[in-house]
C-alpha atoms as a PDB file:
ATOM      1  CA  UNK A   1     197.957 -74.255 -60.437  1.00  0.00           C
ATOM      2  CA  UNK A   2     197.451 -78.008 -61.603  1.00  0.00           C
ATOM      3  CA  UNK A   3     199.424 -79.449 -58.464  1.00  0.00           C
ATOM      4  CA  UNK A   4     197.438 -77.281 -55.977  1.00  0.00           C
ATOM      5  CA  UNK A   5     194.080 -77.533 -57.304  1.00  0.00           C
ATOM      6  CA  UNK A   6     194.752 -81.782 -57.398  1.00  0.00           C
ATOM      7  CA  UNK A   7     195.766 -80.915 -53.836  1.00  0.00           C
ATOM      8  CA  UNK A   8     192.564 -79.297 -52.532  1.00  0.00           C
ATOM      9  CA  UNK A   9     190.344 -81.604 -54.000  1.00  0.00           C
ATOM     10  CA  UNK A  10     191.912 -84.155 -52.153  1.00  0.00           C
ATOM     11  CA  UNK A  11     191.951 -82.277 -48.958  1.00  0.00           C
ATOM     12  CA  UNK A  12     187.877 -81.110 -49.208  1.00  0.00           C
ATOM     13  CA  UNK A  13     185.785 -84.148 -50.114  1.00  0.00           C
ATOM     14  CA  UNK A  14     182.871 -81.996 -49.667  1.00  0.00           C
ATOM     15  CA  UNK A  15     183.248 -80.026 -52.572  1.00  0.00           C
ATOM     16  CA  UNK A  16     182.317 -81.752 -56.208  1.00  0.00           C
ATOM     17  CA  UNK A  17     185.093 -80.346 -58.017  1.00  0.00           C
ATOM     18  CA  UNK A  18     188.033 -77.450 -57.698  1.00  0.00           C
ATOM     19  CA  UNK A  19     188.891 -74.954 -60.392  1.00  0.00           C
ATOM     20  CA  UNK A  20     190.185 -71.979 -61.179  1.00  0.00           C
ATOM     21  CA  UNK A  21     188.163 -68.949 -62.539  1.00  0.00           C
ATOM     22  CA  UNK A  22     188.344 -65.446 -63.415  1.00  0.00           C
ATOM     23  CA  UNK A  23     184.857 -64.078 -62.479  1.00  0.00           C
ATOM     24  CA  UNK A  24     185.967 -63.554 -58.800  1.00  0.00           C
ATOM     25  CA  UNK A  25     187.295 -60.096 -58.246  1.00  0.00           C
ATOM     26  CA  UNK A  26     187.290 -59.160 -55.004  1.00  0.00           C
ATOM     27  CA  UNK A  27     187.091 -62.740 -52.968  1.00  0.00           C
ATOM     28  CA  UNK A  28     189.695 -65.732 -53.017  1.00  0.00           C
ATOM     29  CA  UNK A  29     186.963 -68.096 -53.673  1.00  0.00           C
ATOM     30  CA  UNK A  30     183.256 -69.020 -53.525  1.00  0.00           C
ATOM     31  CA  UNK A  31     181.390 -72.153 -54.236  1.00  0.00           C
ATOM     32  CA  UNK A  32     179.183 -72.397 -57.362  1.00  0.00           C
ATOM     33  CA  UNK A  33     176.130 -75.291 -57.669  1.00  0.00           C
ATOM     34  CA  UNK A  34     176.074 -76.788 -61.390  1.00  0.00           C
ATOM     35  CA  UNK A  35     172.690 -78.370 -62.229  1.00  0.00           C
ATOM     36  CA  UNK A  36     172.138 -78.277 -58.392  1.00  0.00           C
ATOM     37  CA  UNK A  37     170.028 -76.726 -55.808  1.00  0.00           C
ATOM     38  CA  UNK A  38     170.795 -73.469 -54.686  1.00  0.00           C
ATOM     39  CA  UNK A  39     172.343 -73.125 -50.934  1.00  0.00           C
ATOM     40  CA  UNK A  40     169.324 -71.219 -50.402  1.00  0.00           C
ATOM     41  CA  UNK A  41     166.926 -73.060 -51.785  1.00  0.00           C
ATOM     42  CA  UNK A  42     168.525 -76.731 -49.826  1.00  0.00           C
ATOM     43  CA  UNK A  43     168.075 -74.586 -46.487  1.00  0.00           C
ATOM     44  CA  UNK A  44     164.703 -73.685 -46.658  1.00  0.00           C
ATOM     45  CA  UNK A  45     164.259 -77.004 -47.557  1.00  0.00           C
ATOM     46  CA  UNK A  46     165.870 -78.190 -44.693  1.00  0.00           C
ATOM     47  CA  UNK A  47     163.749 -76.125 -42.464  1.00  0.00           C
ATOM     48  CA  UNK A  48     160.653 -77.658 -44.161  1.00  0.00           C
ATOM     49  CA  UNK A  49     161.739 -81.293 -43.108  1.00  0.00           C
ATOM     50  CA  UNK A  50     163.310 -82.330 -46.461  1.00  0.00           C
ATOM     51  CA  UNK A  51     167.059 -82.573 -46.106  1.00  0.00           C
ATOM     52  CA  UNK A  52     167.809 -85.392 -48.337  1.00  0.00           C
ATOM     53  CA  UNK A  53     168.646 -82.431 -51.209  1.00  0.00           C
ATOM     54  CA  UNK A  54     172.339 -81.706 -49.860  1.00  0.00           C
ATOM     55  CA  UNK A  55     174.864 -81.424 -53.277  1.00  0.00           C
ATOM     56  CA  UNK A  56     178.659 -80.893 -53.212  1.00  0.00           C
ATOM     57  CA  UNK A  57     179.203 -77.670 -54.722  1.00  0.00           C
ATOM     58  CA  UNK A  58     182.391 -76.471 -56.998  1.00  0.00           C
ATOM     59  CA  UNK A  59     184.799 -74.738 -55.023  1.00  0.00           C
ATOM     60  CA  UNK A  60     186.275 -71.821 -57.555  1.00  0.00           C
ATOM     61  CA  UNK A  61     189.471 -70.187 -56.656  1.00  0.00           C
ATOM     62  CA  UNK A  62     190.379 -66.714 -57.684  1.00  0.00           C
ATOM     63  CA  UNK A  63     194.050 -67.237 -59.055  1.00  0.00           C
ATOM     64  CA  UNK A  64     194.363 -63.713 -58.532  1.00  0.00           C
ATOM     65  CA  UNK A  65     194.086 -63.677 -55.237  1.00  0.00           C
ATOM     66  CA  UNK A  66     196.676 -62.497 -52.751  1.00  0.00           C
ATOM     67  CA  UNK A  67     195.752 -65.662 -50.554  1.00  0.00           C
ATOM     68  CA  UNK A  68     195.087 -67.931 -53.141  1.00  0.00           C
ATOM     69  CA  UNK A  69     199.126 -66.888 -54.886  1.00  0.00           C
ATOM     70  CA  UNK A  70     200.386 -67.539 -51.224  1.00  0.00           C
ATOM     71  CA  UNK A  71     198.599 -70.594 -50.999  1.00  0.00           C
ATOM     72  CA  UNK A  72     200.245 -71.601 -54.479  1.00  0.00           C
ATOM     73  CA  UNK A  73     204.126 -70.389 -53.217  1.00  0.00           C
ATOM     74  CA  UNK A  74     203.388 -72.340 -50.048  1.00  0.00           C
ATOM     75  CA  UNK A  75     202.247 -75.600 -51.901  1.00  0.00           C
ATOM     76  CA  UNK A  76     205.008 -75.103 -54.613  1.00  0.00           C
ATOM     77  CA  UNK A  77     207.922 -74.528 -51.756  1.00  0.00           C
ATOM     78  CA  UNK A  78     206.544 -77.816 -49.745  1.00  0.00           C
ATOM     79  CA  UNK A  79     204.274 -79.845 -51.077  1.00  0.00           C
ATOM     80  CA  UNK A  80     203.591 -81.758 -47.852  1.00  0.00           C
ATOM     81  CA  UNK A  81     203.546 -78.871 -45.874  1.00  0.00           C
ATOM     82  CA  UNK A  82     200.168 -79.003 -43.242  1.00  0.00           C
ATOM     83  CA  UNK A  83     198.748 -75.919 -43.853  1.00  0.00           C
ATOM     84  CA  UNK A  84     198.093 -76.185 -47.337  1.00  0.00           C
ATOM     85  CA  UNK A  85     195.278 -78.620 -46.395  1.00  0.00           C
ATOM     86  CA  UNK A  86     194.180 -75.979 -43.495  1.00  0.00           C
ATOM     87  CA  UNK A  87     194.404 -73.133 -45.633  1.00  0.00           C
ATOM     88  CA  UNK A  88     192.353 -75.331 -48.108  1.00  0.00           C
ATOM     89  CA  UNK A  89     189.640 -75.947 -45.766  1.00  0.00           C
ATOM     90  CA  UNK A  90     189.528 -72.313 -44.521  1.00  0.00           C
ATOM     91  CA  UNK A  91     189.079 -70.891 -48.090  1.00  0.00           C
ATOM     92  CA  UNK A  92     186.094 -73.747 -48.219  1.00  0.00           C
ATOM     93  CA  UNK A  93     184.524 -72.539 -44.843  1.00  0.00           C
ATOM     94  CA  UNK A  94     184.921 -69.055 -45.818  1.00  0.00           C
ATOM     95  CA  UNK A  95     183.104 -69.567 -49.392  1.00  0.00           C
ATOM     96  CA  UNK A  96     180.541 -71.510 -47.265  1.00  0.00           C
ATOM     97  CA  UNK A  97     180.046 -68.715 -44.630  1.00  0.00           C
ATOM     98  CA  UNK A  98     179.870 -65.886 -48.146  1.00  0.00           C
ATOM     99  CA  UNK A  99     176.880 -68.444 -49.354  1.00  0.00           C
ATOM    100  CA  UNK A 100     175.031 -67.743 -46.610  1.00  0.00           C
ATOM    101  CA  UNK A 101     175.630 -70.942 -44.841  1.00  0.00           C
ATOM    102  CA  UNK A 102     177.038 -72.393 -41.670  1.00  0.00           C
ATOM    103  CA  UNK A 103     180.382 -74.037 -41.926  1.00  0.00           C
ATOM    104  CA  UNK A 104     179.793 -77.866 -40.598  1.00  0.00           C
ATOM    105  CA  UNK A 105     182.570 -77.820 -37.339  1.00  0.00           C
ATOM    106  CA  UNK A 106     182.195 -74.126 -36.155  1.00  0.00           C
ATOM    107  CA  UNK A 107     184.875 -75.325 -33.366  1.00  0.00           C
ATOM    108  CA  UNK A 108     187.209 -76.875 -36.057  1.00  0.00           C
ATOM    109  CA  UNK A 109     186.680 -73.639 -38.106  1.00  0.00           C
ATOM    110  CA  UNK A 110     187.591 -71.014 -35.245  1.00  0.00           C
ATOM    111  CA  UNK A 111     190.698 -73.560 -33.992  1.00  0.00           C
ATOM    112  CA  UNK A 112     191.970 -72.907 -37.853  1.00  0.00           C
ATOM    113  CA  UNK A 113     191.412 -69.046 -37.204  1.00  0.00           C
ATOM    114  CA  UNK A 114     193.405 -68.751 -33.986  1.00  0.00           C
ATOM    115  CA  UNK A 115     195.927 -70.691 -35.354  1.00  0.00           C
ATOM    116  CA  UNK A 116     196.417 -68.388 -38.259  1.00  0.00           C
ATOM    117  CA  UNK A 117     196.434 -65.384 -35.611  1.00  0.00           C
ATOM    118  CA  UNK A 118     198.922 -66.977 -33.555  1.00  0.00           C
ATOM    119  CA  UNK A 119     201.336 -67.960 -35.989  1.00  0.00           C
ATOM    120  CA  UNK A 120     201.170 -64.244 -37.869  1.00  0.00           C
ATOM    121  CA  UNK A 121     201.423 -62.446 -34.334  1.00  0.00           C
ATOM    122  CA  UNK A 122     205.162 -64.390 -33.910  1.00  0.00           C
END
């Protein structure tokens, strides 16, 4: 998983780190805050006027994952291959969206969505 995990920390510079781990059971990933503010807790804040408290999170990725394993074969068959780094940022947004929060480009997150529909409904 080395060469994909170097490849989605170069693709999200939003996150603090990317790792593998073997808590998740059900979900491909979800993003964890070390030493940091809760998502929670840096929302409320937010709504009370202090929004200088944003942290990167880790991103975690289940390695047993149906969707993380495809995003591996994918990667592994073509490194260079664009939708790694979409697939990347969709398993980001979607560990955002499972934290309770909003992902940052709603429009850039639903253009990533359709495409995914459209290329599995050919």
């Amino acid at each position: 998983f080395v060469p994909l995990v170097t490849r989605f920390k170069a693709d999200l510079p939003d996150v603090a780190d990317v790792r593998l781990t073997r808590r998740l059971t059900d979900s491909a990933a979800c993003l964890v805050a070390e030493g940091h503010t809760s998502a929670y807790l840096e929302r409320l804040l937010k709504r009370a006027g202090d929004s200088d408290r944003a942290s990167k999170r880790v991103l975690e990725l289940n390695p047993d994952h149906p969707t993380v394993a495809a995003v591996k074969a994918l990667h592994a068959a073509n490194a260079d291959d664009p939708r790694v780094s979409a697939f990347a940022r969709l398993l980001y947004d979607q560990a955002v969206i499972a934290e309770g929060s909003r992902v940052a480009d709603p429009s850039a997150f639903a253009k990533r969505i359709n495409d995914l529909i459209v290329s599995a409904a050919k």
